[in-house]
Protein backbone atom coordinates (compact mmCIF):
# COMPACT_ATOMS: atom_id res chain seq x y z
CA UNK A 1 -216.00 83.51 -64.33
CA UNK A 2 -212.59 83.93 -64.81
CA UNK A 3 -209.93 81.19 -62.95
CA UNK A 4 -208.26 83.09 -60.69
CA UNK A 5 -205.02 81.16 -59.24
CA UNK A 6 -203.36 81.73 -55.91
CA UNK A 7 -199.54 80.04 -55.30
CA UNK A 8 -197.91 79.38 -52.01
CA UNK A 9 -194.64 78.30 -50.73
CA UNK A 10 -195.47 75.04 -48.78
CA UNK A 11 -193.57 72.69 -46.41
CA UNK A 12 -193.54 69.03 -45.96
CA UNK A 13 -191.60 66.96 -43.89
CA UNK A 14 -190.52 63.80 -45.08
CA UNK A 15 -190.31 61.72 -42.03
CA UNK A 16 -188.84 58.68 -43.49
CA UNK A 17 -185.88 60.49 -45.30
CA UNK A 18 -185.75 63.10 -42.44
CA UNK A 19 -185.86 65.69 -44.92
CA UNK A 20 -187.81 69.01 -45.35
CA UNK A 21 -189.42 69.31 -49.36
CA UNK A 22 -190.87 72.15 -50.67
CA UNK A 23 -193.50 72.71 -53.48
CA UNK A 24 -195.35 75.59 -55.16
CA UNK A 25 -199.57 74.46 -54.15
CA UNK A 26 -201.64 76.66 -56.53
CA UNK A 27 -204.86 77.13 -55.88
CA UNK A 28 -207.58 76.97 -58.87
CA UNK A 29 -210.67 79.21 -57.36
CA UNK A 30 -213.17 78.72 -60.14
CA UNK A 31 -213.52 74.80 -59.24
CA UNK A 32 -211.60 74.70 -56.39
CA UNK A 33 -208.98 72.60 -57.71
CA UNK A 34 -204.96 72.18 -56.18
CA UNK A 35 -201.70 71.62 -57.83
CA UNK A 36 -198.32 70.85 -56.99
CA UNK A 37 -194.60 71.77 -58.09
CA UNK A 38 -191.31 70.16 -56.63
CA UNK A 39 -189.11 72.99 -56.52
CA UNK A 40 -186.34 70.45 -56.04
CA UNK A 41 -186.83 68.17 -58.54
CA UNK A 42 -188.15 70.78 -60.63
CA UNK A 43 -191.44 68.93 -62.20
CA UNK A 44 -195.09 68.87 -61.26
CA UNK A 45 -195.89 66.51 -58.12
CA UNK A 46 -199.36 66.78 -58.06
CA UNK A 47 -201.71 67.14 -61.25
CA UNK A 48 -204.71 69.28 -61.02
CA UNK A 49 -206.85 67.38 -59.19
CA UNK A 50 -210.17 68.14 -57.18
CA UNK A 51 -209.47 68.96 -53.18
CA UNK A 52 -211.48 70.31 -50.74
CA UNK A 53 -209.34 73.28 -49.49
CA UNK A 54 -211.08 76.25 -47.86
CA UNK A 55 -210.30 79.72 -48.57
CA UNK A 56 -210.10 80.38 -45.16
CA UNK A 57 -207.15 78.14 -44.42
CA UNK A 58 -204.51 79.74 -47.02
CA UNK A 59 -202.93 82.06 -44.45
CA UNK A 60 -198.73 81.78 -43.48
CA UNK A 61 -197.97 79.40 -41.06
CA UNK A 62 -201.69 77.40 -41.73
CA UNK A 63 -201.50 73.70 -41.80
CA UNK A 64 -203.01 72.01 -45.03
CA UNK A 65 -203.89 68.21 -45.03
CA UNK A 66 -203.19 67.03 -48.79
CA UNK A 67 -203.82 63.63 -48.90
CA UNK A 68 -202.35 62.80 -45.35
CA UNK A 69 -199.18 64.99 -46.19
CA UNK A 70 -199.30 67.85 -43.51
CA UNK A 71 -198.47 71.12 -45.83
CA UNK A 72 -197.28 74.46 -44.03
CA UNK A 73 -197.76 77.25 -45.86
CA UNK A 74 -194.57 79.46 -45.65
CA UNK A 75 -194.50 82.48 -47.82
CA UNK A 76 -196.52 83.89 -50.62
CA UNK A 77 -195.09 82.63 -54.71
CA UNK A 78 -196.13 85.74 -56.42
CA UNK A 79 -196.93 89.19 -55.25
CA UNK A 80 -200.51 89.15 -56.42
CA UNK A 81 -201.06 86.19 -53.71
CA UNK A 82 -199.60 88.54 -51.37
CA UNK A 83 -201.50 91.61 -52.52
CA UNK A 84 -204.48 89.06 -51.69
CA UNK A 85 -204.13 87.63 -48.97
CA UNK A 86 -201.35 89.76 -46.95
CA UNK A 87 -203.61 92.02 -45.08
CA UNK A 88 -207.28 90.24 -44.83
CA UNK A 89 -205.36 87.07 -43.05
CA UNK A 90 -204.49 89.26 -40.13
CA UNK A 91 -203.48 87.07 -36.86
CA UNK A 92 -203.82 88.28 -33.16
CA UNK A 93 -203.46 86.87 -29.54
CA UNK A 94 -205.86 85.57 -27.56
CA UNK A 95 -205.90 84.38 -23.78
CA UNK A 96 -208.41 83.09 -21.46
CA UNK A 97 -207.17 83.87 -17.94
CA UNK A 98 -207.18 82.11 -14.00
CA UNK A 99 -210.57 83.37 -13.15
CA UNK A 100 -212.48 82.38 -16.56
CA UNK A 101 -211.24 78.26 -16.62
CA UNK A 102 -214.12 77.28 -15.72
CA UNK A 103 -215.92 79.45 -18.82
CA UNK A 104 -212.95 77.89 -21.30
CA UNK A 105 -215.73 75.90 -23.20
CA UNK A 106 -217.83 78.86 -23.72
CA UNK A 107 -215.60 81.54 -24.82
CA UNK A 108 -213.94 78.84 -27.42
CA UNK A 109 -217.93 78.58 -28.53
CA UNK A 110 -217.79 82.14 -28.99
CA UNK A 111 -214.99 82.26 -31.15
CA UNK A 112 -216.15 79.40 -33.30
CA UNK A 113 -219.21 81.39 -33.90
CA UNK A 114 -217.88 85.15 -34.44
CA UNK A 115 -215.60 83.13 -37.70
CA UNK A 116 -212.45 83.66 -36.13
CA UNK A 117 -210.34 80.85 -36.91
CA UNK A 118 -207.96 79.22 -34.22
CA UNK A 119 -204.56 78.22 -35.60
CA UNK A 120 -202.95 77.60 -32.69
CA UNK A 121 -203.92 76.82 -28.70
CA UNK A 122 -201.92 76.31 -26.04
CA UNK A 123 -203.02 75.87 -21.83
CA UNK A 124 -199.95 76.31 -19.59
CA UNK A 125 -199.14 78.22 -16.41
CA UNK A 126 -197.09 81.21 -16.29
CA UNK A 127 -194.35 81.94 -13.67
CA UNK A 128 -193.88 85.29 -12.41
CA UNK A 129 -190.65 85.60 -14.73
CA UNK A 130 -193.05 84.92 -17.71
CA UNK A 131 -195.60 87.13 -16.33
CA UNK A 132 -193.22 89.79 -15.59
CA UNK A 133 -191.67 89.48 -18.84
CA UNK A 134 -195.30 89.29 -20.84
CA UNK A 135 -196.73 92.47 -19.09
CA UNK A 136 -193.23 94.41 -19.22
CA UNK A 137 -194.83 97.88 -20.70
CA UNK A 138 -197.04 98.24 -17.81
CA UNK A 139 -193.70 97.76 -15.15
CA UNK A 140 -194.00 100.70 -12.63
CA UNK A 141 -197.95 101.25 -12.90
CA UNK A 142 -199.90 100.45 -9.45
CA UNK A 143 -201.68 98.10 -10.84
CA UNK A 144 -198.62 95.84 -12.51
CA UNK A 145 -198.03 93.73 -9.25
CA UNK A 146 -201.02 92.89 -8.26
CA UNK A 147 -201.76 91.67 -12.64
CA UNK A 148 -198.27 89.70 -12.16
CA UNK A 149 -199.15 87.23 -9.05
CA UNK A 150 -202.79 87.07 -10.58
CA UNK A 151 -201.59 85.67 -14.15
CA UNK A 152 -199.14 83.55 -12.68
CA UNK A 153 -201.73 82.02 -9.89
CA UNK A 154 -202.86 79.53 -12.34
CA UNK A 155 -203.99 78.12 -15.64
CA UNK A 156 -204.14 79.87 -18.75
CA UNK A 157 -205.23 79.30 -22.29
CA UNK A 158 -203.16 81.34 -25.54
CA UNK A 159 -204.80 80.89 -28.65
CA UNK A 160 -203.46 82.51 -32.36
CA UNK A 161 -206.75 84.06 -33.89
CA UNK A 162 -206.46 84.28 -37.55
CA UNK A 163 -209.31 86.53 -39.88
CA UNK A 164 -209.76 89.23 -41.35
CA UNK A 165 -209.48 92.31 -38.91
CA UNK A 166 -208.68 89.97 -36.44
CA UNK A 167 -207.24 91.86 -33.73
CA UNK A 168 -210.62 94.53 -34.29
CA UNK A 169 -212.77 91.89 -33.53
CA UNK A 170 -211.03 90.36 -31.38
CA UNK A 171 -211.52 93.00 -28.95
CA UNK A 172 -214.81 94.26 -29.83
CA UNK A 173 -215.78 90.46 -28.81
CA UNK A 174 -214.19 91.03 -25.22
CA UNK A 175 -215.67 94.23 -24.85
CA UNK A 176 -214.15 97.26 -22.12
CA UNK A 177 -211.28 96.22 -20.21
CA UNK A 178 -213.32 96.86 -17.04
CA UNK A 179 -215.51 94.54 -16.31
CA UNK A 180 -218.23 96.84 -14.30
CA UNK A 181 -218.39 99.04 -17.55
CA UNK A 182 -218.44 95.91 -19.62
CA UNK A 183 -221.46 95.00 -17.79
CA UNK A 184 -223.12 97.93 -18.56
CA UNK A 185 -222.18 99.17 -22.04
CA UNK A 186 -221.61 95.69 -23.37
CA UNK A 187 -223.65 93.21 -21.62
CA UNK A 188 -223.36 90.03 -23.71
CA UNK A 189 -219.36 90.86 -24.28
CA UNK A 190 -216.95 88.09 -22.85
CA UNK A 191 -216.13 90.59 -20.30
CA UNK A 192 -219.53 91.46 -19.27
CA UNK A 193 -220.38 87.67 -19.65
CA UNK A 194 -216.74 85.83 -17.16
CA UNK A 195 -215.23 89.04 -15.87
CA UNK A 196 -215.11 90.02 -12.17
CA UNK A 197 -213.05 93.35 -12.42
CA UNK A 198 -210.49 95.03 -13.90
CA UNK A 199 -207.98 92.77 -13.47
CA UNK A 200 -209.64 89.90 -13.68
CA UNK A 201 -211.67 90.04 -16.51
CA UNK A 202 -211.93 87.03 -18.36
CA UNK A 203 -209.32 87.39 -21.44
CA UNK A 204 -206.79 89.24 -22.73
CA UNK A 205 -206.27 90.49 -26.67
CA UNK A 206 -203.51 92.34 -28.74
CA UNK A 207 -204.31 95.89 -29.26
CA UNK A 208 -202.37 96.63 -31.95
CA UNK A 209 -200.39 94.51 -35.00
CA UNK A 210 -196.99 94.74 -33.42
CA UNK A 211 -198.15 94.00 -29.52
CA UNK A 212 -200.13 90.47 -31.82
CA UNK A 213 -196.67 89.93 -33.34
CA UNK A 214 -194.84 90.23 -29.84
CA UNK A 215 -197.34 88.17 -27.62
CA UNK A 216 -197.83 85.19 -30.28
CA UNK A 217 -193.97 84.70 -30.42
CA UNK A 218 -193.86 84.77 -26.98
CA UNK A 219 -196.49 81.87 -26.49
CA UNK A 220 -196.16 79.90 -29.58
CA UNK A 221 -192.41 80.15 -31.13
CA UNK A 222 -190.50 77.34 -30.62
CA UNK A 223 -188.06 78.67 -28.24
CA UNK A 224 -190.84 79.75 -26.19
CA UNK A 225 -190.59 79.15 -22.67
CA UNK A 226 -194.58 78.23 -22.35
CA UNK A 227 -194.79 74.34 -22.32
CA UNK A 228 -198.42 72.73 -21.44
CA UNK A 229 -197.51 70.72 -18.50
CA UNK A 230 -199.64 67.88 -17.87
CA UNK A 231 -199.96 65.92 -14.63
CA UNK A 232 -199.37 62.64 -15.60
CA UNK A 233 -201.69 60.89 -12.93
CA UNK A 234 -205.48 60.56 -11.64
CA UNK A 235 -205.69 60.98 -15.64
CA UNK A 236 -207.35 59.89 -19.09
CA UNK A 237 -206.59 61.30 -22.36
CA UNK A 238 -209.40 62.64 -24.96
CA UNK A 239 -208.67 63.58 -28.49
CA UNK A 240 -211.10 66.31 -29.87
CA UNK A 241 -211.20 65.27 -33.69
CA UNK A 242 -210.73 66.75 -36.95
CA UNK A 243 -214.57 66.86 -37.75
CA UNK A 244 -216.06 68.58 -34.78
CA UNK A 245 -213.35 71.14 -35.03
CA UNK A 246 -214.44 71.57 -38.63
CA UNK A 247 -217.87 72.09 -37.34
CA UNK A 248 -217.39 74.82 -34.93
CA UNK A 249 -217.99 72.43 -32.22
CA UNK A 250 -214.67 72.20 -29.64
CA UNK A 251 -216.42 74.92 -27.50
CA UNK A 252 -219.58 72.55 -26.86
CA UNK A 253 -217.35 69.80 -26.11
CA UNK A 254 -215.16 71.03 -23.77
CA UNK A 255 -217.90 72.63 -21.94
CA UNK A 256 -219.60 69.65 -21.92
CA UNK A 257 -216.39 68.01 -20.07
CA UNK A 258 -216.19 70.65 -17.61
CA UNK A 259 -219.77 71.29 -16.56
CA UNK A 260 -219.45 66.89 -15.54
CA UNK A 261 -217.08 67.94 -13.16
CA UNK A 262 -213.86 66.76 -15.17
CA UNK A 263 -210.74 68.98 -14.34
CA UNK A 264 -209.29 69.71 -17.71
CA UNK A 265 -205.22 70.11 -16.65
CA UNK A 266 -203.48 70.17 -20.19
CA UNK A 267 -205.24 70.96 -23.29
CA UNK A 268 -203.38 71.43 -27.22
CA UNK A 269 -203.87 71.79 -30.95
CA UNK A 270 -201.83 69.40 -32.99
CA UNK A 271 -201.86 68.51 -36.36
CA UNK A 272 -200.97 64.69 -36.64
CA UNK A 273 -199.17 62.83 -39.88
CA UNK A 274 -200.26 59.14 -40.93
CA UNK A 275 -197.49 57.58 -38.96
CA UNK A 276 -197.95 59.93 -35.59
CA UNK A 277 -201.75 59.10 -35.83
CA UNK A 278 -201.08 54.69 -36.28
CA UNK A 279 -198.64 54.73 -33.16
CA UNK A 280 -201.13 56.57 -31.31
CA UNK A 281 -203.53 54.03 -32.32
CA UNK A 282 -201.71 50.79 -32.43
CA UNK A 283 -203.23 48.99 -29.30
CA UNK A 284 -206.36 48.87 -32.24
CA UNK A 285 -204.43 47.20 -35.08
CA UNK A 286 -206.60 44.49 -35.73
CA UNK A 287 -209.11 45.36 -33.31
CA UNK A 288 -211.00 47.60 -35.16
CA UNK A 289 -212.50 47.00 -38.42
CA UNK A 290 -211.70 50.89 -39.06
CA UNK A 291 -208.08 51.22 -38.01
CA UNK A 292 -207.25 52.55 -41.59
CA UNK A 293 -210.02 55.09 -41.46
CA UNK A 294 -209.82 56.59 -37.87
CA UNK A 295 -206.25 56.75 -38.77
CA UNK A 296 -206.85 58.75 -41.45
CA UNK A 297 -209.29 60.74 -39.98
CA UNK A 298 -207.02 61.99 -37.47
CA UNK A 299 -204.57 63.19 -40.05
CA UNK A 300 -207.57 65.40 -42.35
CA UNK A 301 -206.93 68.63 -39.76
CA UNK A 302 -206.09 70.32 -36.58
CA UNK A 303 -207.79 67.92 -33.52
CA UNK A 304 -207.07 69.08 -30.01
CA UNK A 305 -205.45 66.80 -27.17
CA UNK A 306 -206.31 66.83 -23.43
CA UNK A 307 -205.69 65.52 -20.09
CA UNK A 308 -208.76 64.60 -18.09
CA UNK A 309 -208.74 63.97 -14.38
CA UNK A 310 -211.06 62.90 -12.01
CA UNK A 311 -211.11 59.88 -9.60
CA UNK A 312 -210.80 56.47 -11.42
CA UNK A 313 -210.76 59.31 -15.12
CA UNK A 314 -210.46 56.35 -17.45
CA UNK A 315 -214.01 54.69 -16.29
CA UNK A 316 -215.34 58.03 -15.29
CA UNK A 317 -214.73 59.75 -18.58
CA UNK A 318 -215.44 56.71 -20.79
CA UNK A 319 -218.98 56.77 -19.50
CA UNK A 320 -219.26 60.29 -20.41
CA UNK A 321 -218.08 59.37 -23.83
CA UNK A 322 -220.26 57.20 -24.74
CA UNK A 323 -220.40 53.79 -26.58
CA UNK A 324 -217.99 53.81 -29.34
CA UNK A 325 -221.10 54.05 -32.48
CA UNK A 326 -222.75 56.99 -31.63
CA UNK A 327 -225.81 55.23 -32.94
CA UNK A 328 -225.68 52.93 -30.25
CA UNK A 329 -224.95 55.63 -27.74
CA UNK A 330 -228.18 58.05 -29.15
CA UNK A 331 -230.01 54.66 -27.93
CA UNK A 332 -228.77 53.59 -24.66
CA UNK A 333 -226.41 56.37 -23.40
CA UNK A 334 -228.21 60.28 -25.43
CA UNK A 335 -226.63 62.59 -23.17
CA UNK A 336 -222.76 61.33 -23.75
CA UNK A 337 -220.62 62.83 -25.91
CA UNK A 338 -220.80 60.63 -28.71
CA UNK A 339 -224.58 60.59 -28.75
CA UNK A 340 -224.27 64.26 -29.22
CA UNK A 341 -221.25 65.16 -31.11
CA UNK A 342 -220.59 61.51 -33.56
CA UNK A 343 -221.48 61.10 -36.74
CA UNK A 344 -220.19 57.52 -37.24
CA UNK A 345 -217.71 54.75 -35.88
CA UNK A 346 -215.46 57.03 -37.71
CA UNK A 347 -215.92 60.37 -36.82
CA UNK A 348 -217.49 59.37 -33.53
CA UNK A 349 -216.59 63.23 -31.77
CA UNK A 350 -213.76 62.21 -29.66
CA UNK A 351 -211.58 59.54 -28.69
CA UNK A 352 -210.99 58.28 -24.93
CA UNK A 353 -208.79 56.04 -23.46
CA UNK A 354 -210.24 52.32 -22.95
CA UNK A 355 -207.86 50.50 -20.67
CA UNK A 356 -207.43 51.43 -17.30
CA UNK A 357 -203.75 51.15 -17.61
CA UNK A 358 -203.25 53.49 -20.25
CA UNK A 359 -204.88 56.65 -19.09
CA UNK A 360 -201.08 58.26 -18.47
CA UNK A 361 -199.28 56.62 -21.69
CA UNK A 362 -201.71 58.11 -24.38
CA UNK A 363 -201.54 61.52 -22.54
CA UNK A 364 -197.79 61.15 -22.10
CA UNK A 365 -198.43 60.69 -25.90
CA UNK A 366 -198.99 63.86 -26.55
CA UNK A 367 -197.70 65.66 -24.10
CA UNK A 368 -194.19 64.56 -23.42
CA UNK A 369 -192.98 62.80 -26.83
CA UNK A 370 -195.01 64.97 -29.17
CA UNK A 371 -193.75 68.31 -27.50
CA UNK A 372 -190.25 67.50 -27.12
């Protein structure tokens, strides 16, 4: 078999010299091995070495965990990368609308399942500006008003799909715009499954590779308007982490949160660095015999943030998460989250805030100092 190599242009940010480096990572397929160049320095900064990188995450703009450096893949190093990987890593957008947030959990399940990838998710609410602006080609058609004050009525979820045919998929997974036909010719579509009508039919999805390129920037380029805007009170915070994304399982969670009755008001994918993930967790220095690890394991890949709310959220949700060792909780508590969803102390499925007093600082966390 021969060994094929793959090189990318990659990104780190060197938080404690403020400084952005950049490296050739080549990628060894026959065992799956990584290297690094400093294009800076001009010498090799990582030997060959053993990593466990899927083929599914080399894409442009995908976020690589290299032993707790958080690697963005910028460009292609050689056209036969690009030949490779130009055209099968195609991206498209993705939104859940008002009248499906209830169904959020679900659809993500779908998507975990059909192996689309999400690289990127975002919940925030759209003003009629935005929605004006978003919808612009259908200005002047009957139905554009009445689409305008529906998207901007309440929350909605944008997600970057990445795959190959992605925006195909995509929309064979939604089914016929109308939902009544949806019903009917596609039955187990999302449409057929959360839609209502026409208009409100569950999601929305690029048709075409520029209308992908258009709506993604919109959402998810940094001078994007679209912030998630949390509530900041009545609240707890839950981290979704690394491993049960890596198992397909955000969908199950999240349902899981909303069928208990929890209103889920700000939800985002973040990739966190070793010193991001150890102020998050500092109330635990010392506390916790595995302060190293769970830091650690909160740096290995994308984990998603939320704000919870409910009446007294921290006690309410904690119960609902479960004992911290998910062996204890398949015991005494089987139908939490971490009974479910945990694999160790470690990677126990999520984390939840503990202390009463705390509920708004760790979502604050997140959703003020990590977005601004």
């Amino acid at each position: 078999m021969a060994d094929i190599r793959y090189i990318f242009i990659v990104e780190w940010f060197d938080t404690a010299a403020s400084l952005i480096r950049t490296y050739y990572l080549t990628y060894f397929t026959q065992d799956k091995t990584i290297e690094m160049y400093d294009l800076k320095n001009k010498k090799v900064f990582l030997k060959r070495c053993e990593y466990a990188i899927k083929d599914s995450d080399l894409y442009i703009g995908s976020i690589l965990n290299v032993y707790s450096r958080q690697l963005k893949i910028v460009d292609f190093a050689d056209v036969f990368t690009r030949s490779k990987f130009q055209n099968i890593k195609e991206k498209t957008f993705a939104m859940i609308k008002p009248d499906a947030y209830i169904h959020i959990g679900k659809i993500i399940s779908i998507i975990e399942r059909s192996g689309l990838q999400i690289s990127n998710l975002k919940m925030t609410k759209m003003s009629q500006e935005d929605a004006r602006e978003f919808y612009g080609e259908h200005k002047g058609k009957p139905f554009y008003d009445g689409l305008v004050n529906f998207m901007s009525s309440d929350l909605i979820v944008g997600m970057e799909l990445v795959g190959d045919n992605a925006i195909k998929r995509w929309r064979e997974l939604l089914g016929p715009t109308n939902t009544l036909v949806a019903r009917e010719q596609a039955p187990n579509s999302i449409r057929g499954l959360f839609g209502t009508d026409g208009t409100r039919n569950a999601c929305h999805g690029s048709d075409s590779p520029g209308s992908a390129f258009r709506e993604l920037n919109f959402f998810f380029a940094k001078t994007s308007k679209l912030k998630t805007q949390a509530f900041f009170n009545q609240c707890t915070c839950c981290v979704i982490k690394p491993h049960i994304v890596k198992q397909n399982q955000v969908g199950e969670v999240i349902d899981m949160i909303l069928s208990e009755g929890f209103e889920i008001s700000a939800l985002q994918t973040f990739f966190l660095d070793r010193p991001t993930a150890e102020e998050f967790y500092e109330v635990y220095k010392g506390v916790l015999p595995e302060f190293n690890a769970i830091a650690e394991h909160l740096t290995s890949g994308m984990c998603y943030a939320l704000e919870v709310r409910q009446e007294n959220a921290v006690k309410s949700f904690r119960d609902i998460a479960g004992p911290h060792d998910p062996e204890i909780a398949k015991v005494i508590r089987p139908n939490t989250i971490r009974a479910r969803f945990g694999i160790d102390r470690v990677k126990n499925g999520i984390h939840c805030t503990d202390l009463e007093d705390d509920g708004v600082l760790e979502v604050e966390y997140f959703f003020n100092a990590l977005q601004n």
